[in-house]
PDB file of N, CA and C in Angstrom:
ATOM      1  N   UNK A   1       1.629  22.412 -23.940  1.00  0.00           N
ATOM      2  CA  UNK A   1       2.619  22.790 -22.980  1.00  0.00           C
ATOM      3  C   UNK A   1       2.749  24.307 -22.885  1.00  0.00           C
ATOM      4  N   UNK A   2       2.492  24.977 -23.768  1.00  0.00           N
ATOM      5  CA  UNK A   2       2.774  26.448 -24.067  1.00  0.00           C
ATOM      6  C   UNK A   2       1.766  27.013 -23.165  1.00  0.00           C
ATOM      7  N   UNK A   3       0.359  26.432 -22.946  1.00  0.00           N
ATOM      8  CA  UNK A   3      -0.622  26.674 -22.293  1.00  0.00           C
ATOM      9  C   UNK A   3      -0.670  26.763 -20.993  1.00  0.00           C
ATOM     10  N   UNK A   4       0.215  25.765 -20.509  1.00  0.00           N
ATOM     11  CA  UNK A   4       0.585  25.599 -18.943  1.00  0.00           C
ATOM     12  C   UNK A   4       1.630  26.206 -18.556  1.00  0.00           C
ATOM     13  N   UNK A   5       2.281  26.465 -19.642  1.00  0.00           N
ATOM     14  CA  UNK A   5       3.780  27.496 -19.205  1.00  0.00           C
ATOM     15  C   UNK A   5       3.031  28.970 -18.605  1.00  0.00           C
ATOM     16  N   UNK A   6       1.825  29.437 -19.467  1.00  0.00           N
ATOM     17  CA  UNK A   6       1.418  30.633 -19.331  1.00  0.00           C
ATOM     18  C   UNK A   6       0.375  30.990 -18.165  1.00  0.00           C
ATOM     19  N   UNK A   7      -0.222  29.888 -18.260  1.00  0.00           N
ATOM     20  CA  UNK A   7      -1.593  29.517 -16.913  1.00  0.00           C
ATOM     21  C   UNK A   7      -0.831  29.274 -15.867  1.00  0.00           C
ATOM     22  N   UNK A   8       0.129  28.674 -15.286  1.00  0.00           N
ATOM     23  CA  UNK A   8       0.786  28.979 -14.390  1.00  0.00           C
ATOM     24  C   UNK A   8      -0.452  27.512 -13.313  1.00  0.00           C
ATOM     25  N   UNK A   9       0.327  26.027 -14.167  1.00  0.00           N
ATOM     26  CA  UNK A   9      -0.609  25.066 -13.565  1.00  0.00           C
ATOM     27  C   UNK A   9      -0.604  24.468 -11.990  1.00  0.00           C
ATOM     28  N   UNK A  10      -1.484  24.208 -11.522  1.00  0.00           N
ATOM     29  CA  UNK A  10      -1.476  23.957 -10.041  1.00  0.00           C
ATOM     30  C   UNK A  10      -0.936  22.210 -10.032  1.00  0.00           C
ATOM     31  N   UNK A  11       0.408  21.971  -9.066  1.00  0.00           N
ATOM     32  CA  UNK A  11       0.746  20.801  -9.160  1.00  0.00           C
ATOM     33  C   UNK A  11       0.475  19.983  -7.934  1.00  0.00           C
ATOM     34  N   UNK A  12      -0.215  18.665  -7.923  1.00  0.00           N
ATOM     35  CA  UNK A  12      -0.337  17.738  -7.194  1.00  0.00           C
ATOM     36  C   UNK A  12       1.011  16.844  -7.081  1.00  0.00           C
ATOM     37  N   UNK A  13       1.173  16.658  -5.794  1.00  0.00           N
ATOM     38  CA  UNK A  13       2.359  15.765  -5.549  1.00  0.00           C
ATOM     39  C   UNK A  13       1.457  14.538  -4.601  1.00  0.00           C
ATOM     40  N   UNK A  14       1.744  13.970  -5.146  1.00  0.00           N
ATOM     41  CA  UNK A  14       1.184  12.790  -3.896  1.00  0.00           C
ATOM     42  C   UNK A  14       2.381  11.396  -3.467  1.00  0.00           C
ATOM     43  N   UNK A  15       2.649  11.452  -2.203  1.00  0.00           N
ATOM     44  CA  UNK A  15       3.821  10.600  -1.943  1.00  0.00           C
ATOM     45  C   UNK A  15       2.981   9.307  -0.984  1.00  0.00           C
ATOM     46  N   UNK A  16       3.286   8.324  -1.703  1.00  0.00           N
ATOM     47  CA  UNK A  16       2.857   6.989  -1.501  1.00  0.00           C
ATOM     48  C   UNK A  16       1.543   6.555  -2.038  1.00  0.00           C
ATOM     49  N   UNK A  17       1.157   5.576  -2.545  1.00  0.00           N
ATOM     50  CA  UNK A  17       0.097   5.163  -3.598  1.00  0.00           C
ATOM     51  C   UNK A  17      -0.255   4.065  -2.341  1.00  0.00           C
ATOM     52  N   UNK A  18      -0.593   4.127  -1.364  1.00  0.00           N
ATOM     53  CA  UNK A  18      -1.207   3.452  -0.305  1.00  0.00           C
ATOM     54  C   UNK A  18      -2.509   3.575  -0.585  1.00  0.00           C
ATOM     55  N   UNK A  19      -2.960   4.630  -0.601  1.00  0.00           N
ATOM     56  CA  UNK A  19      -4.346   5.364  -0.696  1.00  0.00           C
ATOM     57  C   UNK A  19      -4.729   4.727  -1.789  1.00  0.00           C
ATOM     58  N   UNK A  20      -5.612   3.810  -2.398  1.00  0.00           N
ATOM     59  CA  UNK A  20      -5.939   3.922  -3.889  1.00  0.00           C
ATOM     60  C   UNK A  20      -7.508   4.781  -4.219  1.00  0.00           C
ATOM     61  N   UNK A  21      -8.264   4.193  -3.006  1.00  0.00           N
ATOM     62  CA  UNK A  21      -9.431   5.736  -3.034  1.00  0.00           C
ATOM     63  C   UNK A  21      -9.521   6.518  -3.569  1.00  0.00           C
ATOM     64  N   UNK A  22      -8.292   7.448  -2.648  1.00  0.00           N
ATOM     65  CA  UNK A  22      -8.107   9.079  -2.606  1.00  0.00           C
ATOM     66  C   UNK A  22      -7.249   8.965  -4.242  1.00  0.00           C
ATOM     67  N   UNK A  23      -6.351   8.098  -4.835  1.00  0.00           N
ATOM     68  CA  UNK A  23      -5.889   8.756  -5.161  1.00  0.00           C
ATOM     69  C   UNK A  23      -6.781   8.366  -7.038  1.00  0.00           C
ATOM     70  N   UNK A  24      -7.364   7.435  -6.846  1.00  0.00           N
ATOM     71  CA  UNK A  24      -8.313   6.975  -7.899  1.00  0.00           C
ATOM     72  C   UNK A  24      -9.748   8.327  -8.074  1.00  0.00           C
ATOM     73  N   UNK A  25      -9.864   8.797  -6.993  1.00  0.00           N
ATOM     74  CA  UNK A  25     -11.045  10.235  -6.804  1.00  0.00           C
ATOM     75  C   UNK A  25     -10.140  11.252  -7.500  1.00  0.00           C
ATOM     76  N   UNK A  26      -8.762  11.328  -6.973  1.00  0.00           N
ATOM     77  CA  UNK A  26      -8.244  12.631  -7.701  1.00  0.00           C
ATOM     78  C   UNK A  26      -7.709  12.510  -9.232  1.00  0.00           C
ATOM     79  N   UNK A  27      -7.550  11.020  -9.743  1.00  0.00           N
ATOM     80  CA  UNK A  27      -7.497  11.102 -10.985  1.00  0.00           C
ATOM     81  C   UNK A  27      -8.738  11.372 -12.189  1.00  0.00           C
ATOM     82  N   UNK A  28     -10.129  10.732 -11.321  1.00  0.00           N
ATOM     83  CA  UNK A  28     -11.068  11.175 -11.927  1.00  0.00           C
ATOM     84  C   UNK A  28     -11.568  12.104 -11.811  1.00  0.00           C
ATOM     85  N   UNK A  29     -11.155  13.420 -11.124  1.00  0.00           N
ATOM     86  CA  UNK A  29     -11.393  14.544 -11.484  1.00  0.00           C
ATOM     87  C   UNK A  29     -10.776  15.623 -12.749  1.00  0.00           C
ATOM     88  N   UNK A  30     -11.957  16.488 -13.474  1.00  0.00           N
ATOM     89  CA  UNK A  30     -11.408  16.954 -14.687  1.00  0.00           C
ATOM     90  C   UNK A  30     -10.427  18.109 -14.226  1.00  0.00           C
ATOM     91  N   UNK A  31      -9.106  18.361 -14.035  1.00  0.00           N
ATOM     92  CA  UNK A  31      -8.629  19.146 -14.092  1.00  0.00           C
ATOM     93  C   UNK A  31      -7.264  19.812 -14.304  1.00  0.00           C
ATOM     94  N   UNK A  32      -7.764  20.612 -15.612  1.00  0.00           N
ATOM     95  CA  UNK A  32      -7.269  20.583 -17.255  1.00  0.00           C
ATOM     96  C   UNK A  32      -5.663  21.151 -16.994  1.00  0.00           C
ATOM     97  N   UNK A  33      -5.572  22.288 -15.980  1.00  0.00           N
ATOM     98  CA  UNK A  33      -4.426  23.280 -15.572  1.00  0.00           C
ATOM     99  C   UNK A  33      -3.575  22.717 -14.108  1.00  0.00           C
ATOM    100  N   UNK A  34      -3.558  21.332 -14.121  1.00  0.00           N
ATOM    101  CA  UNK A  34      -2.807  20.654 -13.118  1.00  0.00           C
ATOM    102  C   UNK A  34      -1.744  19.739 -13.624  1.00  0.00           C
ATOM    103  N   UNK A  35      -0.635  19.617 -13.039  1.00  0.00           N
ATOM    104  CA  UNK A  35       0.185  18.491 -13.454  1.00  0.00           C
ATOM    105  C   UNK A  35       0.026  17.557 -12.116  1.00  0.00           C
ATOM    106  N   UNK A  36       0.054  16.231 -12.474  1.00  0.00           N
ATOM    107  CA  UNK A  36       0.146  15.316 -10.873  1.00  0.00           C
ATOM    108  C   UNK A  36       1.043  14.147 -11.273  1.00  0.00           C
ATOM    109  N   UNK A  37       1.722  14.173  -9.896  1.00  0.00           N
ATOM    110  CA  UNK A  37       2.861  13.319 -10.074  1.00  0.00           C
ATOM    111  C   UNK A  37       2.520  12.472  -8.981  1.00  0.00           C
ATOM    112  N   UNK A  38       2.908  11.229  -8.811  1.00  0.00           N
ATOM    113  CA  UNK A  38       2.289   9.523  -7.729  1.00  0.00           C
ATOM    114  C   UNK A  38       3.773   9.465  -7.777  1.00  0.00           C
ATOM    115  N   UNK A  39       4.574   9.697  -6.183  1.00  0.00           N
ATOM    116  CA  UNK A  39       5.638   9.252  -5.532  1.00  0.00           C
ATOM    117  C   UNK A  39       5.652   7.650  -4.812  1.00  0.00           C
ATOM    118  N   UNK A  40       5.807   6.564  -5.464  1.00  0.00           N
ATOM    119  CA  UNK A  40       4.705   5.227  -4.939  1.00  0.00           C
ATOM    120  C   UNK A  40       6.003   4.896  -4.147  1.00  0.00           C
ATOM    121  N   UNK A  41       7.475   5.246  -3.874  1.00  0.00           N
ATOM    122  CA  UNK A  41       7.932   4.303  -2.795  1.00  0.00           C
ATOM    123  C   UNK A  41       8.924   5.441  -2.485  1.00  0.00           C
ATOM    124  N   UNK A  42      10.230   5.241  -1.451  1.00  0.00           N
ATOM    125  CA  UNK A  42      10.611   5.712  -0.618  1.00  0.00           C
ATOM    126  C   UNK A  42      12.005   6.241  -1.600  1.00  0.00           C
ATOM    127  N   UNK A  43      12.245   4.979  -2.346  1.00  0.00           N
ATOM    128  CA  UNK A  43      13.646   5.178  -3.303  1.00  0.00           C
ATOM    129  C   UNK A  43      13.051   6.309  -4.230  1.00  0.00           C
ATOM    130  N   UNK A  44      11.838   6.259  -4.717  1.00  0.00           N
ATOM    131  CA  UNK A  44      11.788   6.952  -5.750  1.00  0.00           C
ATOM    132  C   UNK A  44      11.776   8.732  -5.219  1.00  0.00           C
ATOM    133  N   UNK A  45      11.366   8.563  -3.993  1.00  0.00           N
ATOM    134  CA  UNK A  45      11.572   9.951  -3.840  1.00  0.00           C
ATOM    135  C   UNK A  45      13.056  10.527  -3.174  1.00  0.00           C
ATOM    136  N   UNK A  46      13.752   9.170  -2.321  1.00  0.00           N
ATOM    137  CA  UNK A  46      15.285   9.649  -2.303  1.00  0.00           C
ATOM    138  C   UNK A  46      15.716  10.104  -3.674  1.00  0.00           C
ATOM    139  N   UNK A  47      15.418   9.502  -4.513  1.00  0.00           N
ATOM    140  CA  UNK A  47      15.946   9.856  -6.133  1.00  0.00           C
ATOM    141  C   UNK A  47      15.423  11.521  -6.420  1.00  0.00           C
ATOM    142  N   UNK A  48      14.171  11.754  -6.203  1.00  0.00           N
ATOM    143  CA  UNK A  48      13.701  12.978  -6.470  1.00  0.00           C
ATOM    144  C   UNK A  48      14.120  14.028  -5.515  1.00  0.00           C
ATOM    145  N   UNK A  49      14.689  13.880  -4.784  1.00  0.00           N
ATOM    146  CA  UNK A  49      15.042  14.683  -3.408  1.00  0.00           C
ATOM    147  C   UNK A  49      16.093  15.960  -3.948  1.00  0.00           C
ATOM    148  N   UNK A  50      16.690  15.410  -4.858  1.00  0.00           N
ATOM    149  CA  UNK A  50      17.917  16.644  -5.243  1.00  0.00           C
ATOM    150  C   UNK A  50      17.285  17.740  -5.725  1.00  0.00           C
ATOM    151  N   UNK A  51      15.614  17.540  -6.289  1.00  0.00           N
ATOM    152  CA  UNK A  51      14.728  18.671  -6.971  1.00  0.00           C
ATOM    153  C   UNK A  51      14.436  19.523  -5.947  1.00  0.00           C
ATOM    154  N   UNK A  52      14.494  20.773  -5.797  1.00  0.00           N
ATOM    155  CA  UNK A  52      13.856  21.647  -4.923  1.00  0.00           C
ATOM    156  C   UNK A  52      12.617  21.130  -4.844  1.00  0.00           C
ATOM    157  N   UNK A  53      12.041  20.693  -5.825  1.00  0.00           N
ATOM    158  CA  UNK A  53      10.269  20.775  -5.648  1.00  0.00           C
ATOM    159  C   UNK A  53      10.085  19.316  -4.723  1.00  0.00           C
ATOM    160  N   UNK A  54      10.581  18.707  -4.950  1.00  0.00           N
ATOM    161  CA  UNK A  54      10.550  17.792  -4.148  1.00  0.00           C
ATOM    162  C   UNK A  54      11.254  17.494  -3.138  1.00  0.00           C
ATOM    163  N   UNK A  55      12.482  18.046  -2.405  1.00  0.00           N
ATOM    164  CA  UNK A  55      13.099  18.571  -1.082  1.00  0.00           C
ATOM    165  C   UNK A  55      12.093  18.884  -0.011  1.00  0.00           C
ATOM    166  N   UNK A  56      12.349  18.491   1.144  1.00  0.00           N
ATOM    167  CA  UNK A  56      11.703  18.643   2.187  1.00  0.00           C
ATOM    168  C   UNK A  56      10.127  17.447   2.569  1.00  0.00           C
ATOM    169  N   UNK A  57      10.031  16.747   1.273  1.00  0.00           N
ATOM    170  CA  UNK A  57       8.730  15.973   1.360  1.00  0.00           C
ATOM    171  C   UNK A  57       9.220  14.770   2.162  1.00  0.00           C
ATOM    172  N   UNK A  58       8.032  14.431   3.283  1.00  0.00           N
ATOM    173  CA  UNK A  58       8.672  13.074   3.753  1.00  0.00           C
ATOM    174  C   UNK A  58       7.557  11.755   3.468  1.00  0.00           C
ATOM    175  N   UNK A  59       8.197  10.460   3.419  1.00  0.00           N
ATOM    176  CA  UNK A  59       7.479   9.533   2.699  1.00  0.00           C
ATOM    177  C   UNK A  59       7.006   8.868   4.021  1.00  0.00           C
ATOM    178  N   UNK A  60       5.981   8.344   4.181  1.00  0.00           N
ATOM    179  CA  UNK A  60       5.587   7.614   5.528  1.00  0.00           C
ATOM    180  C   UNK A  60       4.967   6.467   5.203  1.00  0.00           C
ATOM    181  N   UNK A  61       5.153   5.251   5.253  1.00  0.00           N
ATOM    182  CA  UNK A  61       5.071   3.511   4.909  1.00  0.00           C
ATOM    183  C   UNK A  61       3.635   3.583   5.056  1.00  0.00           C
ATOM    184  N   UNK A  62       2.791   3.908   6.280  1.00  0.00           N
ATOM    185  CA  UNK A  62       1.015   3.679   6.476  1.00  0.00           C
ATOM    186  C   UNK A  62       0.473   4.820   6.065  1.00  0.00           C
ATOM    187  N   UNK A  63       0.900   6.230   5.315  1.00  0.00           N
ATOM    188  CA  UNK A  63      -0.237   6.890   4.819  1.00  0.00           C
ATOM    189  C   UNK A  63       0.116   7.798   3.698  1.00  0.00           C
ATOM    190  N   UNK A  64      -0.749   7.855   3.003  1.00  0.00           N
ATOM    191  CA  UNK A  64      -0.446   8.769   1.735  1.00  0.00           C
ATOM    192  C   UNK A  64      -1.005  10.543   1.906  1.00  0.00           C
ATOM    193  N   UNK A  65       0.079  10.936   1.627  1.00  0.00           N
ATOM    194  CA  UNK A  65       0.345  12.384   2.007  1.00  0.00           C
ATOM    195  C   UNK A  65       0.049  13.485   0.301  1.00  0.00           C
ATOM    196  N   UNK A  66      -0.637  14.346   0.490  1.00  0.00           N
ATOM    197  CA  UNK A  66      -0.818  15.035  -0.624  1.00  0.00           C
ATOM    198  C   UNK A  66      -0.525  16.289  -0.492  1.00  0.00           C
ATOM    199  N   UNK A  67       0.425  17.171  -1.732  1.00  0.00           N
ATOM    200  CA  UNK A  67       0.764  18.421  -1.685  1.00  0.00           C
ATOM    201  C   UNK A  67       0.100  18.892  -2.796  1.00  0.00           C
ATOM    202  N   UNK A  68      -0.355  20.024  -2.589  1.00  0.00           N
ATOM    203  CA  UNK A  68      -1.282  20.649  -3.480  1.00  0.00           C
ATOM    204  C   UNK A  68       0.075  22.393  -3.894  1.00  0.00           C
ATOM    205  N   UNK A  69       0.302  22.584  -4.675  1.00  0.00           N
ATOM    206  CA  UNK A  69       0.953  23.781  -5.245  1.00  0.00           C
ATOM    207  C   UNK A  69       0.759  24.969  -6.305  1.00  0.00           C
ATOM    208  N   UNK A  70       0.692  25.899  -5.743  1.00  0.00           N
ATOM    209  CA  UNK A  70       0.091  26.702  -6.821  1.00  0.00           C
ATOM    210  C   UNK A  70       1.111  28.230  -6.621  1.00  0.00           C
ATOM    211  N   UNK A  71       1.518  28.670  -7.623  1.00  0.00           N
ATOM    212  CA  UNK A  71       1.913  29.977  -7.522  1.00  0.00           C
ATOM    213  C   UNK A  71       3.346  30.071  -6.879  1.00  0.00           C
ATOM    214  N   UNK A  72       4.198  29.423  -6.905  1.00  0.00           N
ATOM    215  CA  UNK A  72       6.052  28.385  -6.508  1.00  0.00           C
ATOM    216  C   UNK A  72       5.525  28.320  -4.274  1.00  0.00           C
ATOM    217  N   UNK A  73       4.182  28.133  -3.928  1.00  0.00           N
ATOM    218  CA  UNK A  73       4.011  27.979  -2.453  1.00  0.00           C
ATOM    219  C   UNK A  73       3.381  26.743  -2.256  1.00  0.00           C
ATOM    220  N   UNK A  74       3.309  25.634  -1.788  1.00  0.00           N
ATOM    221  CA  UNK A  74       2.887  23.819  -1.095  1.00  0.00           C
ATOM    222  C   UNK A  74       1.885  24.261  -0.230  1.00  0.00           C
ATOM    223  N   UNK A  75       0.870  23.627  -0.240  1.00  0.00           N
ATOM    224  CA  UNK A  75       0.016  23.533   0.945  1.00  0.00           C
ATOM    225  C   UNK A  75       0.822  22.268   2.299  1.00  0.00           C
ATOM    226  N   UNK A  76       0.427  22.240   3.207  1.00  0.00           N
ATOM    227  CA  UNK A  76       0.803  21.086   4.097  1.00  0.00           C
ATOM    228  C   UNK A  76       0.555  20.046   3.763  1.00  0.00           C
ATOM    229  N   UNK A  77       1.167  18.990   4.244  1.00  0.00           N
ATOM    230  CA  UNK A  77       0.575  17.487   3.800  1.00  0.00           C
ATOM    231  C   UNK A  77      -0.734  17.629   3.940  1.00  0.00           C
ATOM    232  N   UNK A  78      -1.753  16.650   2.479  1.00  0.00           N
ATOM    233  CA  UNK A  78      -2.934  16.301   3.247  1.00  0.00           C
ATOM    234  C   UNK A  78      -3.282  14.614   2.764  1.00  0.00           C
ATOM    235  N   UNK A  79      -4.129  14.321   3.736  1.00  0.00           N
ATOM    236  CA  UNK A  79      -4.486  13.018   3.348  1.00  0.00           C
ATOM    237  C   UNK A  79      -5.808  12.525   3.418  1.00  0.00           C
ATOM    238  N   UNK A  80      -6.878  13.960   3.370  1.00  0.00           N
ATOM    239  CA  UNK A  80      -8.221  14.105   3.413  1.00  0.00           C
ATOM    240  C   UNK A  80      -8.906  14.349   1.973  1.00  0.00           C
ATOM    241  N   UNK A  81      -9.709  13.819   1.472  1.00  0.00           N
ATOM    242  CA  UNK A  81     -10.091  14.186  -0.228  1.00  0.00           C
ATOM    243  C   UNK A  81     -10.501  15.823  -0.081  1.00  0.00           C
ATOM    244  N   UNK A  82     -11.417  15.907   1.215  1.00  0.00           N
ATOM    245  CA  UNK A  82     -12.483  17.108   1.101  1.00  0.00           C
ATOM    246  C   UNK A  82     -11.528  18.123   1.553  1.00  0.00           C
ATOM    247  N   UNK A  83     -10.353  18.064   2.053  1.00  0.00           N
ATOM    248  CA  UNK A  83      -9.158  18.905   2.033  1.00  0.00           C
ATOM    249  C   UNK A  83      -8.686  19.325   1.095  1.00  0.00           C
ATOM    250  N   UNK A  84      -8.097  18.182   0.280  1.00  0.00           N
ATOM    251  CA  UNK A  84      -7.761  18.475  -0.784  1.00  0.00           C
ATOM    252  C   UNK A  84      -8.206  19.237  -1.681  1.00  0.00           C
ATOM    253  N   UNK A  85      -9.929  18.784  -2.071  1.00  0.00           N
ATOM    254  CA  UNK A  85     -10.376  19.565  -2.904  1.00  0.00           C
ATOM    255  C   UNK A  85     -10.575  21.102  -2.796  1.00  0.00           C
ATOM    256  N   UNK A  86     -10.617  21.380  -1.122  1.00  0.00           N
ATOM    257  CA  UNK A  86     -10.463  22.605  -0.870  1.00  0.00           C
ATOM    258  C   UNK A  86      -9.314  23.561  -1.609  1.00  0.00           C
ATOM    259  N   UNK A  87      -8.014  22.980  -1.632  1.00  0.00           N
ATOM    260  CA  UNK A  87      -6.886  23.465  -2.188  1.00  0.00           C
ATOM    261  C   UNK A  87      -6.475  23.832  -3.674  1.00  0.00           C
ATOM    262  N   UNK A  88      -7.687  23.128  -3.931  1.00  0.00           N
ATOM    263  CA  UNK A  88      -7.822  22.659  -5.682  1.00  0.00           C
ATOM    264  C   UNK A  88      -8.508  23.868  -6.195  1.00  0.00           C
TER     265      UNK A  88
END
């Protein structure tokens, strides 16, 4: 933890586990300086909503949306792998 306090880790948010693909590709990727969090339903992110970090995210029933974060700034939703990895 001391490691990621200092590296300053890039966080994946991903809201809705619709995707199992995308989101089974981004778990098998190695990468060591990320935290990722799976928002899988609508309550769970009303619940998370009071967090700044999670404020402003919206949940959508047919597609899974990915935020990529690095440095306290979100990329836009994405729901493309080869996007994603761009961000990564």
């Amino acid at each position: 933890m001391l490691y990621l306090y200092h590296q300053k880790p890039t966080e994946i948010t991903i809201i809705n586990d619709k995707n199992s693909e995308l989101i089974s590709s981004l778990q098998k990727k190695f990468l060591p300086e990320s935290i990722m969090v799976i928002v899988r339903n609508r309550n769970n992110l009303d619940s998370l909503s009071e967090h700044t970090f999670f404020s402003g995210k919206e949940f959508h029933d047919d597609k899974t949306n990915v935020f990529v974060c690095k440095n306290f700034s979100c990329s836009l939703p994405l729901s493309d792998l080869s996007e994603i990895e761009k961000e990564l």
